[in-house]
Protein backbone atom coordinates (compact mmCIF):
# COMPACT_ATOMS: atom_id res chain seq x y z
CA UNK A 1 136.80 130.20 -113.49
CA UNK A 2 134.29 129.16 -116.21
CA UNK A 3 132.29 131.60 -118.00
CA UNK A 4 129.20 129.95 -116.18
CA UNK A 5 130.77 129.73 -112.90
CA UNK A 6 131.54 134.20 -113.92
CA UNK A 7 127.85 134.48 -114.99
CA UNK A 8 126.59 133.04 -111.77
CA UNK A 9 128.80 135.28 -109.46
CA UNK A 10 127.06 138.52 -111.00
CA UNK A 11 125.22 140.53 -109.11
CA UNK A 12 121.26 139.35 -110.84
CA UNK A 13 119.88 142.90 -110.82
CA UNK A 14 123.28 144.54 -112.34
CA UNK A 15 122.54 141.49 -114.84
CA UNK A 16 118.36 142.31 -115.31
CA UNK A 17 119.75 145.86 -115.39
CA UNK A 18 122.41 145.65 -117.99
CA UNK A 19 119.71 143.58 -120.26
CA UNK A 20 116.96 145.99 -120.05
CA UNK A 21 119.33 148.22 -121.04
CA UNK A 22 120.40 146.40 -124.07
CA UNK A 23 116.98 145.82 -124.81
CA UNK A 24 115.86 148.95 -125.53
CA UNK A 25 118.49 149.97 -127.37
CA UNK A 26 117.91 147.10 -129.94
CA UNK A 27 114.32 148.23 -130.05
CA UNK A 28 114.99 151.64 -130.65
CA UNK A 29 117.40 150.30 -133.18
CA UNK A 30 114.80 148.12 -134.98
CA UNK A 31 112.40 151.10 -134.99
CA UNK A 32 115.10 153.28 -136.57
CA UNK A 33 115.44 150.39 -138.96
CA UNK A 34 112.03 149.65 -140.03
CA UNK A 35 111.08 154.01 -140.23
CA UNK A 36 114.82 154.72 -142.22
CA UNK A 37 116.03 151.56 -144.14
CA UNK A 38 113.32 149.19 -145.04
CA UNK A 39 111.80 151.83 -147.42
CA UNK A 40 115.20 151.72 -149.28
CA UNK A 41 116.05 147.97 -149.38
CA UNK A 42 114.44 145.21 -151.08
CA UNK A 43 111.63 143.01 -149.62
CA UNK A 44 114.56 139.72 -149.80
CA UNK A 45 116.65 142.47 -147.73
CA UNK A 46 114.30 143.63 -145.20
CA UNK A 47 113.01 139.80 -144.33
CA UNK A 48 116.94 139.13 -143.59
CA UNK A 49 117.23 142.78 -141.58
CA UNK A 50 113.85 141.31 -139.65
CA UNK A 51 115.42 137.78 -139.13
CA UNK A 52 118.92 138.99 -137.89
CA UNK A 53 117.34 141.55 -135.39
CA UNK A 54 114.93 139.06 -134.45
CA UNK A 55 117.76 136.50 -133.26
CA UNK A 56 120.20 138.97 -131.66
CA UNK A 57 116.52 140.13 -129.66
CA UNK A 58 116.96 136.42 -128.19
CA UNK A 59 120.70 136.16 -127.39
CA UNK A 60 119.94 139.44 -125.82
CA UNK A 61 117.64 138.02 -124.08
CA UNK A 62 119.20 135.06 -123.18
CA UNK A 63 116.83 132.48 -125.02
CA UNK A 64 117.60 129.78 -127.19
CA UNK A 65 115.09 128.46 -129.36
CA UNK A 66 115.03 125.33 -130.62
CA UNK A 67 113.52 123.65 -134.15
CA UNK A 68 111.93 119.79 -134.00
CA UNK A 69 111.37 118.14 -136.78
CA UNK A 70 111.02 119.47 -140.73
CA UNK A 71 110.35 123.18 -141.67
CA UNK A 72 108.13 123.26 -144.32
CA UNK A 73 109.36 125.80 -147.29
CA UNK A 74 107.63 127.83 -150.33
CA UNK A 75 104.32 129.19 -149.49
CA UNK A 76 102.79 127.69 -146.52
CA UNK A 77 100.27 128.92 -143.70
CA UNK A 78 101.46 128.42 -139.97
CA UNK A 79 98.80 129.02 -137.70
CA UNK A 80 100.45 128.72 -134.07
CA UNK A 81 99.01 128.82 -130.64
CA UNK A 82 100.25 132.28 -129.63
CA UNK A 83 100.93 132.20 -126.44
CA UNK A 84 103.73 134.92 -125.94
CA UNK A 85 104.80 137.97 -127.23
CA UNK A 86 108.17 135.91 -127.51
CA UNK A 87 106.39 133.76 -130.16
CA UNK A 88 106.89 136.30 -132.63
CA UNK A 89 111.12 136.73 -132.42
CA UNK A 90 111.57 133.03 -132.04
CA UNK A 91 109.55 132.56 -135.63
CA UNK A 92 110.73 135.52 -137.26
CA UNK A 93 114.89 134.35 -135.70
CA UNK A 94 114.44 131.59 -137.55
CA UNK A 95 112.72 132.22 -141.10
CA UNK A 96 111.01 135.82 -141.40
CA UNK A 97 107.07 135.33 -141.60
CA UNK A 98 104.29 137.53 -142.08
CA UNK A 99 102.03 138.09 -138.94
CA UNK A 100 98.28 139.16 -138.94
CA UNK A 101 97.72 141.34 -135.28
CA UNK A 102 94.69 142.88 -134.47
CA UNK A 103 93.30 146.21 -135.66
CA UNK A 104 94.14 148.07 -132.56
CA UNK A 105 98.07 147.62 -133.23
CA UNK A 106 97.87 150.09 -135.88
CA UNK A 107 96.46 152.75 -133.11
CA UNK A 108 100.01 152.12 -130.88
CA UNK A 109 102.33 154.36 -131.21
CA UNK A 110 106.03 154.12 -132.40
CA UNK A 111 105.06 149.87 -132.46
CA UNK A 112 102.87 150.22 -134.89
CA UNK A 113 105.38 151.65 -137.30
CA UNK A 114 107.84 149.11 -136.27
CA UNK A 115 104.91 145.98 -137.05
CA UNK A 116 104.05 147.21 -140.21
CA UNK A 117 107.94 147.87 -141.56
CA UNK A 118 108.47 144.05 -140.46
CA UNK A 119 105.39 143.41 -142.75
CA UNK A 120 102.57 142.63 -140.62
């Protein structure tokens, strides 16, 4: 049996279930990162921490994101339709960027601390 043929046979909500799970582990992992080691490690450290995290989010996830064309490099201003909260892990999976979010984010708890570690 292939690994696909395994991953179909699963039982969907032991899969949904075991993913969720995951999921919140790696978030309460990434807020433990942002509150305990980002104020210790350099910025060049942090956007890699933010960019690693940001990728295993996806394969945790099961998404695979995909780059068309040239990525610009040095400074540069992306302005992108945002039309998912995913928008954020597939940008940040592939090159770490700096977000603006609105003024209410800073009001959220435990999130807020986690946005403003990744450098929103």
């Amino acid at each position: 049996m292939t690994a696909a043929a395994g991953a179909r046979s699963r039982n969907p909500l032991r899969v949904r279930c075991y993913r969720f799970a995951r999921t919140c582990v790696h978030a309460v992992e990434g807020v433990g990162t942002t509150v305990l080691v980002f104020p210790l490690v350099s910025p060049a450290r942090r956007r890699e921490l933010v960019k690693r995290w940001s990728a295993r989010l996806l394969r945790i996830l099961n998404i695979e994101a995909r780059v068309e064309g040239e990525v610009a490099t040095g400074n540069v201003l992306l302005v992108a339709n945002h039309i998912s909260w995913l928008d954020i892990f597939v940008l940040n999976a592939h090159h770490p960027v700096r977000f603006v979010a609105k003024s209410e984010i800073a009001r959220w708890p435990i999130l807020s601390q986690m946005v403003r570690g990744a450098g929103t």
